[in-house]
C-alpha atoms as a PDB file:
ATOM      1  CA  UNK A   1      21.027  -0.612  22.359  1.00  0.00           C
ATOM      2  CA  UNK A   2      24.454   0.777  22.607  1.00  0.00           C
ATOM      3  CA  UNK A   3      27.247  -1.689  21.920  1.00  0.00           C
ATOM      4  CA  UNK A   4      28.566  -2.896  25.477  1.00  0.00           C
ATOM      5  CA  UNK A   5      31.898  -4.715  25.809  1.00  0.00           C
ATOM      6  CA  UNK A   6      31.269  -8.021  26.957  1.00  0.00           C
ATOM      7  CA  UNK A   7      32.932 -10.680  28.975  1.00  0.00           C
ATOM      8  CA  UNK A   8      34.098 -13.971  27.716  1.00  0.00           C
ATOM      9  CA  UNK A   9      31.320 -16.024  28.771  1.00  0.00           C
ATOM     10  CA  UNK A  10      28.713 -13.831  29.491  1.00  0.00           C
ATOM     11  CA  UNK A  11      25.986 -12.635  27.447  1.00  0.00           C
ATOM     12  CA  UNK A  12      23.932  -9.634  27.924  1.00  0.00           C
ATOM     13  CA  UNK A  13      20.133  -9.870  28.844  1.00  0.00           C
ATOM     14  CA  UNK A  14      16.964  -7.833  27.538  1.00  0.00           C
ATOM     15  CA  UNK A  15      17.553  -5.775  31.160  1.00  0.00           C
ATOM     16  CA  UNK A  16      21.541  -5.520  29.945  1.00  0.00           C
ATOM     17  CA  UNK A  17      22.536  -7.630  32.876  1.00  0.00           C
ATOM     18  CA  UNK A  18      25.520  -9.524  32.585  1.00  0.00           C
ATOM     19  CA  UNK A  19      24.829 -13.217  33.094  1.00  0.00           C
ATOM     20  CA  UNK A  20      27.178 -16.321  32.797  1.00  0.00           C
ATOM     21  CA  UNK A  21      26.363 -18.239  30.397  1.00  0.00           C
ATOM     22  CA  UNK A  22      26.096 -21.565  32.556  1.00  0.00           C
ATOM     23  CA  UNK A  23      23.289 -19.533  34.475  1.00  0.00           C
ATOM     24  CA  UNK A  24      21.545 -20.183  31.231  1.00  0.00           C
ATOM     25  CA  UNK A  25      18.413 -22.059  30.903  1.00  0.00           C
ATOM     26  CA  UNK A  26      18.625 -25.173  28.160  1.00  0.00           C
ATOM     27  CA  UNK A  27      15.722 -24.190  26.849  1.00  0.00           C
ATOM     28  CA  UNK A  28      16.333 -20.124  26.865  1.00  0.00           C
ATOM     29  CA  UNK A  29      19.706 -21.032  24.810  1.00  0.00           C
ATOM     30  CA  UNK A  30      17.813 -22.352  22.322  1.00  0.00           C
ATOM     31  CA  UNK A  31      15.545 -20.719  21.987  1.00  0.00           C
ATOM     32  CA  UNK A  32      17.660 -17.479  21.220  1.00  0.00           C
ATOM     33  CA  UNK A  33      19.743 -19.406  18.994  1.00  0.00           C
ATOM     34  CA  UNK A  34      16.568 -19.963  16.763  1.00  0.00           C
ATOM     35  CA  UNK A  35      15.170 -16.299  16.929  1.00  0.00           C
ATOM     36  CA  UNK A  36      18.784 -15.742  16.032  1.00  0.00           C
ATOM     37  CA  UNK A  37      19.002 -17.862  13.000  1.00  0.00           C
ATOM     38  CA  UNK A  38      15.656 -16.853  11.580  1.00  0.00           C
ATOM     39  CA  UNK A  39      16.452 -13.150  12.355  1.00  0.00           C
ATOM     40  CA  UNK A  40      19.480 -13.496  10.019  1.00  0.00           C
ATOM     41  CA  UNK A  41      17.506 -15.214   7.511  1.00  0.00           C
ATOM     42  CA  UNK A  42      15.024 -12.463   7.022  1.00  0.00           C
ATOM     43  CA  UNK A  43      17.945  -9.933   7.341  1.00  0.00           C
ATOM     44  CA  UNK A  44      19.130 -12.073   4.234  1.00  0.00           C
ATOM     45  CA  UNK A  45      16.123 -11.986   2.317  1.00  0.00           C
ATOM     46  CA  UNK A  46      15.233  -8.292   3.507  1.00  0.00           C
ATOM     47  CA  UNK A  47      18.660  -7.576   1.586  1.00  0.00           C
ATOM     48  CA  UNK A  48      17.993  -9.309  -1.314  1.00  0.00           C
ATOM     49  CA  UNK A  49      14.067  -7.674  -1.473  1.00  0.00           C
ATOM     50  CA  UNK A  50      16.058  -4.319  -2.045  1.00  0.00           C
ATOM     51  CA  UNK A  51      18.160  -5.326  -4.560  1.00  0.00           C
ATOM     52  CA  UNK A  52      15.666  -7.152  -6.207  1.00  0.00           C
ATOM     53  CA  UNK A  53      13.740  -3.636  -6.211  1.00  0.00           C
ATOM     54  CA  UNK A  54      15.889  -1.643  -7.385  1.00  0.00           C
ATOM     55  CA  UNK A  55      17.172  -3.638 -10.313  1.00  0.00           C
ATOM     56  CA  UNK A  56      13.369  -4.706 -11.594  1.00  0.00           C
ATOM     57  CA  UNK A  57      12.815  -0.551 -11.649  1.00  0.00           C
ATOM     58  CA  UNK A  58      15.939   0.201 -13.606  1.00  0.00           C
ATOM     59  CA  UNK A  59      15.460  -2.531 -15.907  1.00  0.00           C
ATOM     60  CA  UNK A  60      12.100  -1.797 -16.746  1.00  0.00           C
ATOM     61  CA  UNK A  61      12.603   1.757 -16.781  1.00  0.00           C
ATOM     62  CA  UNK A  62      15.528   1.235 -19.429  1.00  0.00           C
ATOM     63  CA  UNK A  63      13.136  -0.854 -21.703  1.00  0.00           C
ATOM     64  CA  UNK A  64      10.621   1.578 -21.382  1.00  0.00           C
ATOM     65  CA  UNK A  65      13.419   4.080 -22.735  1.00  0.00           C
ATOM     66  CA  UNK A  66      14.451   1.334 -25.285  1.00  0.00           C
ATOM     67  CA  UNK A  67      11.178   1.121 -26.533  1.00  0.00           C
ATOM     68  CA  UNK A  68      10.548   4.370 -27.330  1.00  0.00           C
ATOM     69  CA  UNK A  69      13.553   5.456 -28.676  1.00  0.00           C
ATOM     70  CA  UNK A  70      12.294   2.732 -31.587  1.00  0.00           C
ATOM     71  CA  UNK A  71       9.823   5.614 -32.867  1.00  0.00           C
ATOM     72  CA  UNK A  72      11.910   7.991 -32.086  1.00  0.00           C
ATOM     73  CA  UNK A  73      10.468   9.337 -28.845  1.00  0.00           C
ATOM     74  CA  UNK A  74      12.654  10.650 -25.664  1.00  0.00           C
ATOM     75  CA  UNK A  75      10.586  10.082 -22.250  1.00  0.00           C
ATOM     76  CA  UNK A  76      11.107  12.154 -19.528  1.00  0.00           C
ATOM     77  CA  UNK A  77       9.735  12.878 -15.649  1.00  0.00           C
ATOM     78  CA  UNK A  78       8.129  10.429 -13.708  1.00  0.00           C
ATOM     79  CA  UNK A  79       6.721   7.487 -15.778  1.00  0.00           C
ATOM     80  CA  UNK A  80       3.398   6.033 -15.009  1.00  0.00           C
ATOM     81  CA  UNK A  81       1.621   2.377 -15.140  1.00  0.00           C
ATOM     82  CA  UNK A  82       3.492  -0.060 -17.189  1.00  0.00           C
ATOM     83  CA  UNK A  83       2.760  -4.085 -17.920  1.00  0.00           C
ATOM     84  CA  UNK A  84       5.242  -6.222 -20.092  1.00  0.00           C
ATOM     85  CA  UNK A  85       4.486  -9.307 -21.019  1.00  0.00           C
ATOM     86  CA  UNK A  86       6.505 -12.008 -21.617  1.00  0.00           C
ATOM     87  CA  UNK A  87       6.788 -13.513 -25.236  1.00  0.00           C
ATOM     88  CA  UNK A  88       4.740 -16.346 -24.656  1.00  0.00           C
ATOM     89  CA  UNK A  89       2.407 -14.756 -22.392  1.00  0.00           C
ATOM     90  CA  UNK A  90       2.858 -16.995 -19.410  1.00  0.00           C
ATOM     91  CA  UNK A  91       4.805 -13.949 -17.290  1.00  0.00           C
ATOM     92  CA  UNK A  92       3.689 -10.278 -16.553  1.00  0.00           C
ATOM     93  CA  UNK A  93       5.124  -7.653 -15.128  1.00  0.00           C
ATOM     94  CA  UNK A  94       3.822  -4.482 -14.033  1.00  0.00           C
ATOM     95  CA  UNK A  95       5.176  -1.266 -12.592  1.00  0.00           C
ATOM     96  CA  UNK A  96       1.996   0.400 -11.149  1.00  0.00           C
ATOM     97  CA  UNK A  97       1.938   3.663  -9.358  1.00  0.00           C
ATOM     98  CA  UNK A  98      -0.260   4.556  -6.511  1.00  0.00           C
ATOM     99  CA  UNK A  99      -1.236   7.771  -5.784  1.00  0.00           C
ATOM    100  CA  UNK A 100      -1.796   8.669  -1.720  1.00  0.00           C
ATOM    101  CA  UNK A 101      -5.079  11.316  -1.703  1.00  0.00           C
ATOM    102  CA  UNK A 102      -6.020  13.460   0.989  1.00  0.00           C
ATOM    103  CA  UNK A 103      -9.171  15.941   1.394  1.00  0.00           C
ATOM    104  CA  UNK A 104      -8.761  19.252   2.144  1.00  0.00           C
ATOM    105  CA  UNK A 105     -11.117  21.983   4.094  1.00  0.00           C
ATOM    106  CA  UNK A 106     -13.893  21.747   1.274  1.00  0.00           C
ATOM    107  CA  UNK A 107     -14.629  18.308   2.365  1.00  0.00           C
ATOM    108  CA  UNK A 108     -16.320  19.477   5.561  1.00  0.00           C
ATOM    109  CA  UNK A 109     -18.320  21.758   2.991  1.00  0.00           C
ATOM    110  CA  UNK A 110     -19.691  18.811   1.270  1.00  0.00           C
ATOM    111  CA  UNK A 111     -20.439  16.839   4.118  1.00  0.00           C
ATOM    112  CA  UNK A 112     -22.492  20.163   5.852  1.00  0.00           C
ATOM    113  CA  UNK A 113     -24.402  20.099   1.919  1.00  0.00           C
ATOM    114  CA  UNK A 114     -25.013  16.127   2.024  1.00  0.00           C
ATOM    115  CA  UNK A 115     -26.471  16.523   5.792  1.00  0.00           C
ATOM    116  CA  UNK A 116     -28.948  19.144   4.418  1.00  0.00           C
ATOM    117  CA  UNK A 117     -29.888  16.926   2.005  1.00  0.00           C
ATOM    118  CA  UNK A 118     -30.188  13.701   4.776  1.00  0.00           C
ATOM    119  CA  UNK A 119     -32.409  16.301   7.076  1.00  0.00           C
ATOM    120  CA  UNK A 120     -34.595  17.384   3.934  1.00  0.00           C
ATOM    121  CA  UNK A 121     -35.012  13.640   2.644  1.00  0.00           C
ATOM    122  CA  UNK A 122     -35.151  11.934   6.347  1.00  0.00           C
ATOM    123  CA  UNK A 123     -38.960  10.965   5.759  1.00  0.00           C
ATOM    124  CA  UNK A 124     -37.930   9.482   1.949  1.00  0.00           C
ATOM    125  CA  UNK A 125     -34.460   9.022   2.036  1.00  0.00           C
ATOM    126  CA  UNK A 126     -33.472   5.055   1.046  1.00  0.00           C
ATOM    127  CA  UNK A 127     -31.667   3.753   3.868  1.00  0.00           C
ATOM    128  CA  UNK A 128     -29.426   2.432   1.807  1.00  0.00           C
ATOM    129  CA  UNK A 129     -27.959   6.043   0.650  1.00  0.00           C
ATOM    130  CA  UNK A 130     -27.714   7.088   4.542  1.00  0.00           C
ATOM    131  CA  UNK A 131     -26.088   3.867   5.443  1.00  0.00           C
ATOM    132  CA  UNK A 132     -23.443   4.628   2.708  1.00  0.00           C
ATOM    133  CA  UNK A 133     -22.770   8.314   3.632  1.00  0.00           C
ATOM    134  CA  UNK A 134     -23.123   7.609   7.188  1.00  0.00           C
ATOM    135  CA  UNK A 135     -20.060   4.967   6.770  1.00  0.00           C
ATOM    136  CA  UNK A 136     -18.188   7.022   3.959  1.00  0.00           C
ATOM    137  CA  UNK A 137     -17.397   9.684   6.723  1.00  0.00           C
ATOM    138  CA  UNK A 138     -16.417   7.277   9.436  1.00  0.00           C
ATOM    139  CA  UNK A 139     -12.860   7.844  10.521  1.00  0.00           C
ATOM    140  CA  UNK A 140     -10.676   4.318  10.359  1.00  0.00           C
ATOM    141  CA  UNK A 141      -8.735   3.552  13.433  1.00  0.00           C
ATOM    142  CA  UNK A 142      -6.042   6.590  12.947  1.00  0.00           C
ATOM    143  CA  UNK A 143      -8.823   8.987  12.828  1.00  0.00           C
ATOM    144  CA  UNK A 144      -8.229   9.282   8.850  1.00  0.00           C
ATOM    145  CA  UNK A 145     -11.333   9.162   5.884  1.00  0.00           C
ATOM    146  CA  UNK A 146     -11.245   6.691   3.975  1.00  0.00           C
ATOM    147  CA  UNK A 147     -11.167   8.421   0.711  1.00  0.00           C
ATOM    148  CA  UNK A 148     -12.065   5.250  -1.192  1.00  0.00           C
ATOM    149  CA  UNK A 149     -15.781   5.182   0.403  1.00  0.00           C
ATOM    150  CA  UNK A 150     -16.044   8.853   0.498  1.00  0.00           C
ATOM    151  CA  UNK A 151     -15.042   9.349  -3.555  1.00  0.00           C
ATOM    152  CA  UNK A 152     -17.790   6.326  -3.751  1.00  0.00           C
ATOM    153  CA  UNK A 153     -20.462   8.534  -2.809  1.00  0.00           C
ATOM    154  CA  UNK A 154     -19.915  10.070  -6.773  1.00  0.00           C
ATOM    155  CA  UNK A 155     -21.356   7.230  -8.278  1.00  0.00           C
ATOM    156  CA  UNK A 156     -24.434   7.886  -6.576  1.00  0.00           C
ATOM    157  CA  UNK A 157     -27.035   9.224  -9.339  1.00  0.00           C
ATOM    158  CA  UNK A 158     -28.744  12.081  -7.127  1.00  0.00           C
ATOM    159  CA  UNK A 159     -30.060  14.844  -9.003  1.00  0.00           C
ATOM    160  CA  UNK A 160     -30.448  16.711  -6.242  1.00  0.00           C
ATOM    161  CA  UNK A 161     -28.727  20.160  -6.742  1.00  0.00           C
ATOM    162  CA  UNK A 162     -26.640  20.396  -3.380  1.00  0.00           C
ATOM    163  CA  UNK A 163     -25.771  17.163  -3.510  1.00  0.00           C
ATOM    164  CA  UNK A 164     -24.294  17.797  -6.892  1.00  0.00           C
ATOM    165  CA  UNK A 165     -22.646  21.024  -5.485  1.00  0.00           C
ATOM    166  CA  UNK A 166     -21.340  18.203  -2.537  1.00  0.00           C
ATOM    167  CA  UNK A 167     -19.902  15.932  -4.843  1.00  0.00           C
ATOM    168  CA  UNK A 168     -17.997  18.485  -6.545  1.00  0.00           C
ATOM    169  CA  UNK A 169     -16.269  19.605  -3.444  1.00  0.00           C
ATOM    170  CA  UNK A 170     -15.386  16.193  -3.057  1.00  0.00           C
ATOM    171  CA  UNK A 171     -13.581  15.928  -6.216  1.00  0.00           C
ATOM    172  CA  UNK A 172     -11.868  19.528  -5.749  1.00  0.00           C
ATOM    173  CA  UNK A 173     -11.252  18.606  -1.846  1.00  0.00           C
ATOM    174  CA  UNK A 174      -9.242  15.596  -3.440  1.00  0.00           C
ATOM    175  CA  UNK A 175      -5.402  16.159  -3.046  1.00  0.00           C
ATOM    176  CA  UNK A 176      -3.000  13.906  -4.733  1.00  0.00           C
ATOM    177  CA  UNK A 177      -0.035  13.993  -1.424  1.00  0.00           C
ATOM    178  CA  UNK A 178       2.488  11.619  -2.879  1.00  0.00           C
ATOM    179  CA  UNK A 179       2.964   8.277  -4.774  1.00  0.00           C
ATOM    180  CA  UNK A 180       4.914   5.256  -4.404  1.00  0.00           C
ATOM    181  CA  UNK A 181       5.857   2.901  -7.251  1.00  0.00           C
ATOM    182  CA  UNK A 182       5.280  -0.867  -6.954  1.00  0.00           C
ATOM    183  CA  UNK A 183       6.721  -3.870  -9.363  1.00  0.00           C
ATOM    184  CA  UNK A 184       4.352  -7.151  -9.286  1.00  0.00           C
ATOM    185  CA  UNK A 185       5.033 -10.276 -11.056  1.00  0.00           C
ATOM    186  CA  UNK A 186       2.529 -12.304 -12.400  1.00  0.00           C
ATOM    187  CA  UNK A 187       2.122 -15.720 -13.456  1.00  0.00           C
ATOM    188  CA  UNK A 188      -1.005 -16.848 -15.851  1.00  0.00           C
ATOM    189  CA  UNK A 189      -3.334 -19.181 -14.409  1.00  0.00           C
ATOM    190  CA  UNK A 190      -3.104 -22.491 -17.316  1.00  0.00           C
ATOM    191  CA  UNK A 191      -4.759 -21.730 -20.282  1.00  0.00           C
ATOM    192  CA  UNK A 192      -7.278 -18.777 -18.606  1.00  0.00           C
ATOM    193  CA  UNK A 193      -6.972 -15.177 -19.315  1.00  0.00           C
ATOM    194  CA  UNK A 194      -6.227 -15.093 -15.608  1.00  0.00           C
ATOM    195  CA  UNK A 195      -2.710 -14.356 -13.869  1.00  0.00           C
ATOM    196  CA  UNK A 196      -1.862 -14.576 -10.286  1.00  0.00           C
ATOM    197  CA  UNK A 197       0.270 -13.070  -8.459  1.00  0.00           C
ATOM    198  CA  UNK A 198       4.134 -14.319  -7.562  1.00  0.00           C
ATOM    199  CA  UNK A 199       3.993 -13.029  -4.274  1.00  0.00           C
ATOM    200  CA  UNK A 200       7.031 -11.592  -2.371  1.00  0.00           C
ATOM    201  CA  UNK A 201       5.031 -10.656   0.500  1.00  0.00           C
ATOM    202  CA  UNK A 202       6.238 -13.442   3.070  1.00  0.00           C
ATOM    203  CA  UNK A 203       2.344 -13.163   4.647  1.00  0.00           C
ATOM    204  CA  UNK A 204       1.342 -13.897   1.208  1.00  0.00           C
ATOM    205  CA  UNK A 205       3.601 -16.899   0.294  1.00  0.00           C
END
C-alpha cells in the first residue's frame, strides 16, 4: 500500500476508506490490536532469524579456516557438509548443503526406453516395478518430477539392457541447478547415540 496521510482519529481500512475511529467495532479494535502485536513479534524474531544466520555461517566458516590452518592447509571456494560437535558431545552443529537437481531432455529418452521395456514385460512384469515407475514420473502439484522417486528407479536391479541404457540417461539427465546452505542445531537425546533437532522452524517448535 502506498503511505496515505491520515487524519487524527481516523484509521484507514483494508478498502483504504477513511473511518473514525468511534465508528469502530469493540471487537474489530481488538482484534487488530492483537494481529498487530503478534505481527511485530514475528517481525522481531524474523530479524533476529537473520542475524542468527548469518553469524552461525561466519563462525563456523572461520573455524573451519582455523582448523585447517593447524596442518597447514588454506581452504578455498564453496565449502561443503560440516558437523562440530561440542566437547562433551551433548550439542551438534551442522552446516549441510543441499543441492536443487533438475532433468534435462534425456529424461524423456529414458522414460520412452523404460515404456519399451513395460510393453515387452506387460504379461511378466511385477506390479510392483510398474507401480514404482508409473509414480516416479508423476508430476507433483507444480507440474515438476520428483527427482527423488525418479533417481529411485536406479536401485532397481534390472538386467535388462535398455533399461540399463534408461537408467543411465537418468543419471546424465541429472542437473545440479543451485544449492542453498542450511545450519541445524542438535541436541543428543540422554545417553542414546541419538540427537534431535533444536528447531527454529516456528511450525516445528
Amino acid at each position: 500500500m502506498t503511505a496515505t496521510a491520515i487524519p487524527a482519529g481516523y484509521r484507514q481500512d483494508a478498502q483504504r476508506r477513511l473511518v473514525h475511529e468511534s465508528l469502530i467495532k469493540p471487537i474489530d479494535q481488538a482484534r487488530d490490536k492483537l494481529v498487530l502485536e503478534i505481527v511485530e513479534k514475528a517481525q522481531r524474531l524474523n530479524a533476529q532469524l537473520a542475524e542468527f544466520k548469518g553469524s552461525a555461517f561466519g563462525d563456523v566458516a572461520a573455524f573451519v579456516e582455523l582448523s585447517a590452518e593447524e596442518y597447514g592447509v588454506k581452504l578455498g571456494g564453496k565449502k561443503g557438509n560440516v558437523s562440530l560437535l561440542s566437547f562433551d558431545g551433548r550439542y551438534m552443529i551442522k552446516k549441510a548443503v543441499q543441492e536443487s537437481v533438475q532433468f534435462d531432455e534425456r529424461l524423456q529418452a529414458a522414460r520412452a526406453l523404460i515404456d519399451e521395456c513395460l510393453l515387452e514385460w506387460t504379461e511378466g512384469a511385477r506390479p510392483e516395478v510398474v507401480t514404482l515407475v508409473n509414480d516416479a514420473f508423476r508430476t507433483d502439484t507444480k507440474g515438476e518430477i520428483r527427482t527423488a522417486r525418479v533417481l529411485a528407479l536406479r536401485r532397481l536391479e534390472i538386467v535388462d539392457e535398455r533399461w540399463q541404457r534408461a537408467m543411465k540417461a537418468i543419471g546424465e539427465a541429472c542437473q545440479v541447478v543451485g544449492s542453498k546452505d542450511y545450519i541445524r542445531v542438535y541436541e543428543r537425546v540422554g545417553d542414546t547415540d541419538q540427537f534431535k533437532a533444536i528447531s527454529l522452524d516456528i511450525a516445528g517448535a
